[in-house]
N, C-alpha and C. Protein backbone atom coordinates (compact mmCIF):
# COMPACT_ATOMS: atom_id res chain seq x y z
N UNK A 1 -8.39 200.30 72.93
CA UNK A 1 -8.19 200.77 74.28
C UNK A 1 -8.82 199.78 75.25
N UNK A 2 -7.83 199.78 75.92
CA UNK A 2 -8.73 198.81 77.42
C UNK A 2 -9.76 199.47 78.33
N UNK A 3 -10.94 198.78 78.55
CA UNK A 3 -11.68 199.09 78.95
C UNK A 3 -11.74 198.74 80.65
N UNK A 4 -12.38 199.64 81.80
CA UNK A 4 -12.10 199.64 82.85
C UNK A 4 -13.26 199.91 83.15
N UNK A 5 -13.59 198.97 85.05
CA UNK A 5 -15.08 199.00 85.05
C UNK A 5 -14.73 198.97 86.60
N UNK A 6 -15.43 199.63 87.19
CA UNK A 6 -15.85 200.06 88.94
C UNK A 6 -16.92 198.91 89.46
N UNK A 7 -17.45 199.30 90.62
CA UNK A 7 -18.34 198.95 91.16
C UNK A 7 -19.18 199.27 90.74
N UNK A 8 -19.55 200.60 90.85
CA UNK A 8 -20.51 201.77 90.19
C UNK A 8 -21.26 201.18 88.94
N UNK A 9 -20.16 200.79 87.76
CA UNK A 9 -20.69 200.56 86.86
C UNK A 9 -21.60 199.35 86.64
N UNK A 10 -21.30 198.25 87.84
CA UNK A 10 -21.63 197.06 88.02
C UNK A 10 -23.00 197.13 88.54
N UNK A 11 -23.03 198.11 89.39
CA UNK A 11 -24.35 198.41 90.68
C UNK A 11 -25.72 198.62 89.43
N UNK A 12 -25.10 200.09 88.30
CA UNK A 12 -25.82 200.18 87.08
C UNK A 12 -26.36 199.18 86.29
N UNK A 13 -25.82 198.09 86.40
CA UNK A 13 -25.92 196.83 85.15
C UNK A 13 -27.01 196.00 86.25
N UNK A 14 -27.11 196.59 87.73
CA UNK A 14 -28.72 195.64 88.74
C UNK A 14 -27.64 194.60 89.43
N UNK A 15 -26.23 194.32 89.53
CA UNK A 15 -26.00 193.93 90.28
C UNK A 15 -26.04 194.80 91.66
N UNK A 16 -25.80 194.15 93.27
CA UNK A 16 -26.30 194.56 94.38
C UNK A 16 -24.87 194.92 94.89
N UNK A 17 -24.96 196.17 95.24
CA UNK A 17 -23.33 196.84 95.84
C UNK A 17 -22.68 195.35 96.44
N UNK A 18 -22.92 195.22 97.36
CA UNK A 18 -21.90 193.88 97.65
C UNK A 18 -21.41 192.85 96.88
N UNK A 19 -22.34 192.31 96.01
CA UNK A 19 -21.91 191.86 94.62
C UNK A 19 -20.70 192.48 93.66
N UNK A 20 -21.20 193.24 93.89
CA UNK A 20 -20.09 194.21 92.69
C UNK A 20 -18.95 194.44 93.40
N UNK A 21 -19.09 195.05 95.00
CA UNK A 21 -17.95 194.92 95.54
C UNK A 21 -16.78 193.75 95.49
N UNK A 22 -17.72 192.09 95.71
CA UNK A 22 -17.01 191.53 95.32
C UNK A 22 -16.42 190.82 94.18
N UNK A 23 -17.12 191.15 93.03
CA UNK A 23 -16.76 190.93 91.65
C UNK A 23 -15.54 191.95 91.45
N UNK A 24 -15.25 193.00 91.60
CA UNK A 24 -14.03 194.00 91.53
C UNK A 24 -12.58 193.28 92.84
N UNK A 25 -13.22 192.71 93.54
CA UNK A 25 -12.24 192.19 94.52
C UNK A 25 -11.48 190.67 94.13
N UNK A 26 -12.11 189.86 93.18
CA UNK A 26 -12.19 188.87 92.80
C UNK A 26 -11.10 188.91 91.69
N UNK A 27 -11.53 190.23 90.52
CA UNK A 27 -10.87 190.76 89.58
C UNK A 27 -9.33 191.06 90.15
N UNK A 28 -9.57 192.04 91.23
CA UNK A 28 -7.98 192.74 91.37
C UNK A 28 -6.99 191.24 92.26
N UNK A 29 -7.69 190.21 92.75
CA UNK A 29 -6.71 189.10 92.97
C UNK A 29 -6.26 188.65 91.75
N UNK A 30 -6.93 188.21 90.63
CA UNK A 30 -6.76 188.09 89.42
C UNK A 30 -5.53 188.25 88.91
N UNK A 31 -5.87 189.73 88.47
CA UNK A 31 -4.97 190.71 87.94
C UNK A 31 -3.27 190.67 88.90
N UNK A 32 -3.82 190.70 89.97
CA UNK A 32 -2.41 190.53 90.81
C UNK A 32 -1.80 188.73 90.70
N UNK A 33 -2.28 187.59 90.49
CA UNK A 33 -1.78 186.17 90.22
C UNK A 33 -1.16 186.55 88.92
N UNK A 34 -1.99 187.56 87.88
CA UNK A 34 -1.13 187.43 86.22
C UNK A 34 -0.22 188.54 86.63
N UNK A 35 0.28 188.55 87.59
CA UNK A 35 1.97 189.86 87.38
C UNK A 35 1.61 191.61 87.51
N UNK A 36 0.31 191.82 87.84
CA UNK A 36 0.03 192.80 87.97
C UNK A 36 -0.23 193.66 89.64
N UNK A 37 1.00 193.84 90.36
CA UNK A 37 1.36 194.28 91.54
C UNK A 37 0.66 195.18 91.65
N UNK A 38 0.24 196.18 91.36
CA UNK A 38 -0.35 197.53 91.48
C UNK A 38 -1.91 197.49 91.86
N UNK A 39 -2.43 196.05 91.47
CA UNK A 39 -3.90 195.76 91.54
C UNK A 39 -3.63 195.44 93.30
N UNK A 40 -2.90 195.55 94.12
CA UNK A 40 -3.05 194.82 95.16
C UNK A 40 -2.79 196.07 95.95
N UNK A 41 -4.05 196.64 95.57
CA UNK A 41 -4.08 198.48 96.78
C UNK A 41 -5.36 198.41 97.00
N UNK A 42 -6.08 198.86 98.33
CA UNK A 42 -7.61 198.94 98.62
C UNK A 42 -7.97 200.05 97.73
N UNK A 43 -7.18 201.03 97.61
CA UNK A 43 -7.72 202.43 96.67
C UNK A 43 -8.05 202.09 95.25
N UNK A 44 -7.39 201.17 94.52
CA UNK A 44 -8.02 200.86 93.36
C UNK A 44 -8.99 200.21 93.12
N UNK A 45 -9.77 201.04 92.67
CA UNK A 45 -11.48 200.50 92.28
C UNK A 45 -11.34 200.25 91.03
N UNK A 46 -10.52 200.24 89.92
CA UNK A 46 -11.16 199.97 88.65
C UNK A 46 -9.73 198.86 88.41
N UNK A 47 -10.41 197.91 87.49
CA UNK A 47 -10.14 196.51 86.88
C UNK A 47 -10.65 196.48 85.32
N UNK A 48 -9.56 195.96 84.57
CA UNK A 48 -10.29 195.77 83.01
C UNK A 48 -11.35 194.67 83.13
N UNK A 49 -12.14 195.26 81.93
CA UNK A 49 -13.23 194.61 81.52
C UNK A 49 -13.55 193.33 81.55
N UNK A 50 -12.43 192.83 80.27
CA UNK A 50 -12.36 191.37 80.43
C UNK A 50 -12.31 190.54 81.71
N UNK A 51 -11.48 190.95 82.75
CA UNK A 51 -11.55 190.48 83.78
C UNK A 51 -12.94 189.82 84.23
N UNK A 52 -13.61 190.94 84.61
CA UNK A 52 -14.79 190.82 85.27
C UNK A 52 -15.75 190.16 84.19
N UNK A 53 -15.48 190.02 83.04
CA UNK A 53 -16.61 189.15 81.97
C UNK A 53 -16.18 187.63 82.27
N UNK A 54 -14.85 187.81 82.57
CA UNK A 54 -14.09 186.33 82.74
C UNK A 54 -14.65 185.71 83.71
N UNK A 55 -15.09 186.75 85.00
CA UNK A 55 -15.37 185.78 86.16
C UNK A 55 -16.91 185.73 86.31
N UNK A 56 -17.88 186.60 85.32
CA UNK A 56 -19.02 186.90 85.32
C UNK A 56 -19.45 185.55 84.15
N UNK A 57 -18.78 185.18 83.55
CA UNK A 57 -19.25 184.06 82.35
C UNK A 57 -20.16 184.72 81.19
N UNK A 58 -19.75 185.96 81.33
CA UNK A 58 -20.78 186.58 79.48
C UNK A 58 -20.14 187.87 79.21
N UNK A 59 -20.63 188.73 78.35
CA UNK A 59 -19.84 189.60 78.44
C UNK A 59 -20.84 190.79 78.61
N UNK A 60 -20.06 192.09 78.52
CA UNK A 60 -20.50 193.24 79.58
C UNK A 60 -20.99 194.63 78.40
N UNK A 61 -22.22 195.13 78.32
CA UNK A 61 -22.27 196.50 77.51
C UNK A 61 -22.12 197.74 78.42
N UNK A 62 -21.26 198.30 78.62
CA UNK A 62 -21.47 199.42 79.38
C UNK A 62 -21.91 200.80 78.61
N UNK A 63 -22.65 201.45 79.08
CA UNK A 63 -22.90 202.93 78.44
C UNK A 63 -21.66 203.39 78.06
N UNK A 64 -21.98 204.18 77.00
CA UNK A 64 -20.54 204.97 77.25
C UNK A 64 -20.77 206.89 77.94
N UNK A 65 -19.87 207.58 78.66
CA UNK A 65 -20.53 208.83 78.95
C UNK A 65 -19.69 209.66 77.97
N UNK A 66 -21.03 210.27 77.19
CA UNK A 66 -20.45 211.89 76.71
C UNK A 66 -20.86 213.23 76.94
N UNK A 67 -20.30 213.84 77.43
CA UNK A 67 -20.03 215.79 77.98
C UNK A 67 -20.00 216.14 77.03
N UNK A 68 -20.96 216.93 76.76
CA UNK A 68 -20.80 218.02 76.00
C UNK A 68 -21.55 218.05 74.79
């Protein structure tokens, strides 16, 4: 499964909201140059993983959440 990552999750990992803001903004140009039209909406906050490891140069552990 592809994995999908916010701001939020970025802010968690000690990057600084604006940072993260623009690491997710960076991503969805990305995603929109490889054929992916849908990344090019202000409402979408989430971008796959890889993306953002791609432009971050390492890669990413996110928590995972479980309910219940």
């Amino acid at each position: 499964m592809n994995e999908l990552i916010t701001k939020d999750d970025l802010i968690k990992k000690g990057y600084s909201k604006y940072t993260a803001v623009n690491i997710i903004r960076q991503a969805k140009q990305i995603m929109v140059q490889q054929g992916y039209p849908f990344y090019n909406n202000k409402r979408l906050g989430r971008v796959p993983k890889e993306t953002v490891e791609s432009i971050l140069g390492c890669e990413l552990e996110l928590e995972k959440n479980t309910h219940g």
